[in-house]
Protein backbone atom coordinates (compact mmCIF):
# COMPACT_ATOMS: atom_id res chain seq x y z
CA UNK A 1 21.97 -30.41 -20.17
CA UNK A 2 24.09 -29.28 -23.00
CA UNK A 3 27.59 -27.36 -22.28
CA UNK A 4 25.88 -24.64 -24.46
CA UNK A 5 22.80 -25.04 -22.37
CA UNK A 6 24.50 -24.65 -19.84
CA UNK A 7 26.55 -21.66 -20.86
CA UNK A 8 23.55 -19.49 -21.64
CA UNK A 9 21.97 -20.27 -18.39
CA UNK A 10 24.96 -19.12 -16.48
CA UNK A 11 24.68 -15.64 -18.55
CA UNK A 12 21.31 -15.46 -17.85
CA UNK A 13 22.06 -15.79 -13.97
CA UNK A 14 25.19 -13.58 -14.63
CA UNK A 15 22.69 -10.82 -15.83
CA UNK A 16 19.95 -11.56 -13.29
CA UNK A 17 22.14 -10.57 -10.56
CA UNK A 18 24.02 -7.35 -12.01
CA UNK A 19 20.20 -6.77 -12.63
CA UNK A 20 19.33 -6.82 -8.86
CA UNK A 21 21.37 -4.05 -8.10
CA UNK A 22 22.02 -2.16 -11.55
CA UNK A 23 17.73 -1.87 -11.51
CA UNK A 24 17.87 -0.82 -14.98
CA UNK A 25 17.59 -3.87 -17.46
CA UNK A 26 15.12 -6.02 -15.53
CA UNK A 27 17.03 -8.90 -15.77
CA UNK A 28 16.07 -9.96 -12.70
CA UNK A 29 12.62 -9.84 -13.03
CA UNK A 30 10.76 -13.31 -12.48
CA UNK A 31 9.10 -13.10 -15.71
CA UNK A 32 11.89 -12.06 -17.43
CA UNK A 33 14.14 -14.23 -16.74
CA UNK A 34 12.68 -17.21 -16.23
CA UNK A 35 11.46 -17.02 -19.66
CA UNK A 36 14.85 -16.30 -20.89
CA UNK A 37 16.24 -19.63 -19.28
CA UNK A 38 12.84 -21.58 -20.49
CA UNK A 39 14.27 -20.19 -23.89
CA UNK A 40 17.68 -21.15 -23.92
CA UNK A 41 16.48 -24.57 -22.30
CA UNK A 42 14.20 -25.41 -24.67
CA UNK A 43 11.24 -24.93 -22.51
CA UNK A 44 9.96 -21.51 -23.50
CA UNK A 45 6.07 -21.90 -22.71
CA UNK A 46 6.62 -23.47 -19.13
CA UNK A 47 9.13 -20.73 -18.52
CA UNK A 48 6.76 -18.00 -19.51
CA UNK A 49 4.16 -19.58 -17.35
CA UNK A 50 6.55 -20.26 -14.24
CA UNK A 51 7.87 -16.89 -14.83
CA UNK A 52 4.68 -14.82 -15.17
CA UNK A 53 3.13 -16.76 -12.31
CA UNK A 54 6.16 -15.64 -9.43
CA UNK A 55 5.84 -12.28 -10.88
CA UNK A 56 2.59 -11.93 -9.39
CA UNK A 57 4.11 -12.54 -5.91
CA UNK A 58 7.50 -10.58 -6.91
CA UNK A 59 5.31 -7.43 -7.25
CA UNK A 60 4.71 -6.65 -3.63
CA UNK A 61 8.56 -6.90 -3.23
CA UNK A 62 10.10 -3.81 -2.44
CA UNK A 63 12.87 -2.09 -0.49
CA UNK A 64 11.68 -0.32 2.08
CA UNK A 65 14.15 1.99 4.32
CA UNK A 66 16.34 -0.92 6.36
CA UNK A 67 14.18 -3.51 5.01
CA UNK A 68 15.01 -6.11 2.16
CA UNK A 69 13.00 -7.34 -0.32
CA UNK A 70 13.73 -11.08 -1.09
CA UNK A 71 15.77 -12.05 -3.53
CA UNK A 72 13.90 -12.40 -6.57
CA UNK A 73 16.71 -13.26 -8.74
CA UNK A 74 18.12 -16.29 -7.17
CA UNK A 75 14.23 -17.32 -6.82
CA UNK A 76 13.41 -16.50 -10.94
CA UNK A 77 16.88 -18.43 -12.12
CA UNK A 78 16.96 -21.34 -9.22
CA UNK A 79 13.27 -22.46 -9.51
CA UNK A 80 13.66 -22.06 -13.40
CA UNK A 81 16.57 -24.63 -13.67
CA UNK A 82 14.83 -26.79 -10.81
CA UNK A 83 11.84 -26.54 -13.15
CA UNK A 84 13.93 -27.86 -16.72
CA UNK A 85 15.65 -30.46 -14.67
CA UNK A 86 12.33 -32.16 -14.00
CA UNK A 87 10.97 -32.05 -17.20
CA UNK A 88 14.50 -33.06 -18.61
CA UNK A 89 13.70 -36.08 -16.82
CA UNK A 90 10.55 -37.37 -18.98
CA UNK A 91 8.27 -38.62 -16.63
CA UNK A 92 7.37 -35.25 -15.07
CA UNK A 93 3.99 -33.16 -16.48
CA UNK A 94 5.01 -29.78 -16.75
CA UNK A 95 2.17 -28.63 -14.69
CA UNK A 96 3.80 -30.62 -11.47
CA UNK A 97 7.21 -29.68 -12.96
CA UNK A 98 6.00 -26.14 -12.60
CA UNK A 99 4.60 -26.31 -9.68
CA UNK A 100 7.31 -27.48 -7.34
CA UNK A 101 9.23 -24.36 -8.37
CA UNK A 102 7.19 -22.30 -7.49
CA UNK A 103 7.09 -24.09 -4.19
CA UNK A 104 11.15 -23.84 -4.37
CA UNK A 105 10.80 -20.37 -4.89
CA UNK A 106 9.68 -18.18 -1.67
CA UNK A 107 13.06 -20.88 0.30
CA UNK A 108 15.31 -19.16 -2.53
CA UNK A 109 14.57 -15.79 -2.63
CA UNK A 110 14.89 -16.03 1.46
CA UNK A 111 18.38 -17.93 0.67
CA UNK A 112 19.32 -15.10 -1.80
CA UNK A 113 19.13 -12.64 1.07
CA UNK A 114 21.75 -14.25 2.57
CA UNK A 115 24.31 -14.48 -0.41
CA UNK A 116 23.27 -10.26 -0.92
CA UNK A 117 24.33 -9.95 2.77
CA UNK A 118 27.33 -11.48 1.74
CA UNK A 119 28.30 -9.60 -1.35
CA UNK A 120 27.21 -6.42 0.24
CA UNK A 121 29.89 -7.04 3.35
CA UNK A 122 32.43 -7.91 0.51
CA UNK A 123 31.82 -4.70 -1.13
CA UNK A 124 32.93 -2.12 2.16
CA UNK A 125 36.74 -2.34 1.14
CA UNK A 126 35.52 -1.67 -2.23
CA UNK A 127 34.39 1.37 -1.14
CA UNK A 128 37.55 2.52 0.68
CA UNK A 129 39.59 1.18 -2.04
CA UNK A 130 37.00 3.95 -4.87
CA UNK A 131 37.37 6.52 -2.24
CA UNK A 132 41.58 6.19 -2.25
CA UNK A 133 41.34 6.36 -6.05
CA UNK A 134 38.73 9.41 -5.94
CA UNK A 135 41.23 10.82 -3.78
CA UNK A 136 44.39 9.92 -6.44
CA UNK A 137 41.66 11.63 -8.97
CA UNK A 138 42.00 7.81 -10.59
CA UNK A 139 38.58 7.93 -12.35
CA UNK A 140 39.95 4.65 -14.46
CA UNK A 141 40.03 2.78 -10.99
CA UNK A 142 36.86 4.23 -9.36
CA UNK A 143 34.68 2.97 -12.73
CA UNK A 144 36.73 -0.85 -12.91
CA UNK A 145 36.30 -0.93 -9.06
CA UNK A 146 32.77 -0.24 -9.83
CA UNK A 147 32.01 -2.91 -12.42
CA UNK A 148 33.84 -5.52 -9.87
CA UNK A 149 31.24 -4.94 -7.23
CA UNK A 150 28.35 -5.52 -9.72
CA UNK A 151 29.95 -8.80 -11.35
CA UNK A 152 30.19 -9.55 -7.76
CA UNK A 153 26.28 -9.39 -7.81
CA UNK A 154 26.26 -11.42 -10.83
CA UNK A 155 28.35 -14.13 -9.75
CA UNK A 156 26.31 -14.80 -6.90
CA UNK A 157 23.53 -15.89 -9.20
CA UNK A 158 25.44 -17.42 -11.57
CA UNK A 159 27.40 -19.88 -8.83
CA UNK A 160 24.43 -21.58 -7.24
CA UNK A 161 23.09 -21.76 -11.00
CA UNK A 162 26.32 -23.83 -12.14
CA UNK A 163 25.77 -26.00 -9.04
CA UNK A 164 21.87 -26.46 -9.91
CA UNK A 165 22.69 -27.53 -13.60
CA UNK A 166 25.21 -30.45 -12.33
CA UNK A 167 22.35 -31.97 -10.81
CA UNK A 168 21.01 -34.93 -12.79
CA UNK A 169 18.01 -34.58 -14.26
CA UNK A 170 16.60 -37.86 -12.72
CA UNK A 171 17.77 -37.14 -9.27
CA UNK A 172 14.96 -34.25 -9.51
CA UNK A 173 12.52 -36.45 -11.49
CA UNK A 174 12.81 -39.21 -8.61
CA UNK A 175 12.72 -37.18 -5.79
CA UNK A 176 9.24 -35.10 -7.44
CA UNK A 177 7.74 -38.91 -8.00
CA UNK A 178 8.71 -39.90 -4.58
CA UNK A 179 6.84 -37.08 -2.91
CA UNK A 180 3.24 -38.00 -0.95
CA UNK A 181 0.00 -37.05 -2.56
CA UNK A 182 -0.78 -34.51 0.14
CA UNK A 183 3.20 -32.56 -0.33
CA UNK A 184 2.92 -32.26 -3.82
CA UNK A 185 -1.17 -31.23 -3.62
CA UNK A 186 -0.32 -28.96 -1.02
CA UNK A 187 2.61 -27.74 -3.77
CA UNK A 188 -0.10 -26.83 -5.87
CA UNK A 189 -2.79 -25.31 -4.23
CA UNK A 190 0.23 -22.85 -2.71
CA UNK A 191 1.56 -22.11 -6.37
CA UNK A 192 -2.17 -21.09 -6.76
CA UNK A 193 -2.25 -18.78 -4.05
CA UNK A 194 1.19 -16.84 -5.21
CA UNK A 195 -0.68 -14.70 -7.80
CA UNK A 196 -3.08 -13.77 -5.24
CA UNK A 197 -0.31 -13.17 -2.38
CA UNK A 198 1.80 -10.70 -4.80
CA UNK A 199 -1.79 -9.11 -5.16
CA UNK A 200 -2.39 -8.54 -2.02
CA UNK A 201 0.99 -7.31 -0.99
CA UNK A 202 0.53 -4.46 -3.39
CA UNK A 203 -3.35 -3.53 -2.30
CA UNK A 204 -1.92 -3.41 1.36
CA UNK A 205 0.97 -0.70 0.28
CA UNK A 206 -1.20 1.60 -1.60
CA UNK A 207 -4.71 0.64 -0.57
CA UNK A 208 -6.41 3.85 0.79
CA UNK A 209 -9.87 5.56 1.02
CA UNK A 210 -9.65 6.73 -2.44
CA UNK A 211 -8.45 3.94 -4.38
CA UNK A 212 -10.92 1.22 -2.36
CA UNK A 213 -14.09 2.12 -4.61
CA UNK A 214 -12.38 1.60 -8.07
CA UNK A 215 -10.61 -1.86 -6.72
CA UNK A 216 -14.46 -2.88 -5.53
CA UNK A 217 -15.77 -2.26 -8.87
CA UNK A 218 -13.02 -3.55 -10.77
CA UNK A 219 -13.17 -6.66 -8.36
CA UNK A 220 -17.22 -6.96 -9.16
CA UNK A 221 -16.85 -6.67 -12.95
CA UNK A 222 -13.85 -9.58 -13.15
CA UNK A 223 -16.10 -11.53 -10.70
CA UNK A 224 -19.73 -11.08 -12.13
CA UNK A 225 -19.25 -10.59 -15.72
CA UNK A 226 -17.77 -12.47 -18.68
CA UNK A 227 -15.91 -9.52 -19.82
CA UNK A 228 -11.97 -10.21 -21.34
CA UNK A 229 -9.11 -8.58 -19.62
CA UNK A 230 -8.93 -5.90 -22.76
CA UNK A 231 -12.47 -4.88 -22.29
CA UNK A 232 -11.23 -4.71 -18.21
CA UNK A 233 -8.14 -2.98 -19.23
CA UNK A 234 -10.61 -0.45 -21.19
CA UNK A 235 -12.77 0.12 -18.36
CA UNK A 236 -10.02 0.66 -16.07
CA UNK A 237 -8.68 3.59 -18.40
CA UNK A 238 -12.01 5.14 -18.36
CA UNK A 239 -12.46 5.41 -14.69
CA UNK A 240 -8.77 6.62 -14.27
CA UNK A 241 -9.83 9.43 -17.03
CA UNK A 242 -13.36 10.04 -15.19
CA UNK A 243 -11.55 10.58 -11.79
CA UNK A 244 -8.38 12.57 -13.41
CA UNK A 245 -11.17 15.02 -14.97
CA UNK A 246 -13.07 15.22 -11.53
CA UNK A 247 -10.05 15.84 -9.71
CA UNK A 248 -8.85 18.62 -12.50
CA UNK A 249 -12.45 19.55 -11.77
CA UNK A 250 -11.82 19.97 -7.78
CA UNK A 251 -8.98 22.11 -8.32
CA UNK A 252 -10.41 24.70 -10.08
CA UNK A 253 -13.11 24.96 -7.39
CA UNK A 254 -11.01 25.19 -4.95
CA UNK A 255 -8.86 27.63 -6.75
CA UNK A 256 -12.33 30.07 -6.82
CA UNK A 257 -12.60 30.39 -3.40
CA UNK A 258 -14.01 26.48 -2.44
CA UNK A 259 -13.08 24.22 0.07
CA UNK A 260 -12.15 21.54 -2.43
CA UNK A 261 -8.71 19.73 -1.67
CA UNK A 262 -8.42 18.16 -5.15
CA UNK A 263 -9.65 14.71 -4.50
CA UNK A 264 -12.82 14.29 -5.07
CA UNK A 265 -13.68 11.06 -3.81
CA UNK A 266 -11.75 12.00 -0.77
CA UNK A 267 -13.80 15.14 -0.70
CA UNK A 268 -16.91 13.38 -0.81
CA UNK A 269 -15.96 10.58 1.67
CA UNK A 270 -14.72 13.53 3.98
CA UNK A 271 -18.65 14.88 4.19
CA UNK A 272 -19.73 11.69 5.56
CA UNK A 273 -16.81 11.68 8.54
């Protein structure tokens, strides 16, 4: 790689982390960037691709109470550069290229966990330090203590991303070629199953009575039919407007004097209890 390559990846890693914690940007959004480092790489299309594909699994990540969501930006920015160090190499397809990232990927984002642990233990005398300058009425220090704890973030990213770049682009070449049939098959049927995985993650959080007859349908439409994802998309809307009138509907029953709780499929699937 470049030294300007180079440069702009480490921004993009610097930005991926603030944009772990900051929330606000997306920077750290698989499909974000890993598309941004397929851009400044020269590999736009396979970072799209790599990129959209983990954010399929990234979107049953979420922090819930105690529990931490992997790290999906070490995962978007490590497997990226993994992935434009193999094709840098020549001999590489981009598909395989592709798909051992995404076999890198679920390892990082575990990995990443650890550096956040890390930062996060770094950042207690931080704290003390904002709360002697909130009691000084220092509002200068409290905001530059502030931005050190998210370049903190940033550079925790952006270090392993340095280190990934001064790998030589054959050393990753050879080592994908030297791989059995059955690891780097096995690499590909399990990038395959990520989109379904980040699916399924999000069905299990928010799957309930209610919601189960609209995800059959939509599931027997995609299935059945030869219908594009805008006609889909369409359909979708429709149903969403159908049920939003019924339950509208349900309310102003139950607002007369009926026994109507303002679901209407729950109402229905209530009777049958």
């Amino acid at each position: 790689m470049s030294a300007v390559t180079v440069i702009l990846i480490a921004l993009v890693a610097l930005l991926a982390g603030m944009g772990g914690i900051l929330d606000e940007f997306q920077f750290h959004q698989p499909l974000v960037a890993c598309t941004l480092i397929g851009l400044v790489s020269g590999h736009l299309v396979a970072g799209i691709i790599l990129g959209g594909t983990l954010q399929m699994m990234a979107l049953g990540w979420a922090n819930i109470g105690a529990a931490v969501a992997p790290d999906a930006a070490l995962a978007s920015v490590a497997s990226s550069i993994l992935m434009v160090l193999a094709l840098n190499g020549g001999d590489v397809s981009q598909k395989a290229a592709i798909d051992s990232a995404i076999a890198a990927a679920v390892p990082l984002s575990v990995a990443g966990l650890f550096l956040t642990m890390i930062c996060r233990t770094l950042a207690i005398p931080l704290i003390h330090a904002q709360d002697a300058a909130a009691e000084r009425g220092d509002y200068r220090g409290i905001e530059v203590i502030q931005w050190v704890a998210i370049l903190m973030q940033g550079v925790r990213i952006m270090v392993p991303a340095l280190a990934l770049c001064a790998i030589p682009a054959k050393t990753v070449q050879n080592v994908l070629q030297s791989m059995p049939a059955f690891v780097s098959d096995g690499m590909a049927v399990g990038g395959g199953m990520v989109a379904a995985v980040g699916y399924a993650m999000v069905i299990n959080m928010i799957a309930t009575k209610e919601v189960w007859p609209f995800f059959a349908i939509g599931f027997c439409l995609a299935a059945v039919s030869q219908l594009t994802l805008i006609a889909l998309g369409a359909i979708g809307v429709a149903l969403a407007l159908i049920y939003l009138g019924l339950k509208d509907a349900a309310k102003s029953n139950g607002g007369n004097g009926g026994s109507g709780s303002g679901d209407p499929l729950g109402d229905i699937l209530n009777d049958y209890k």
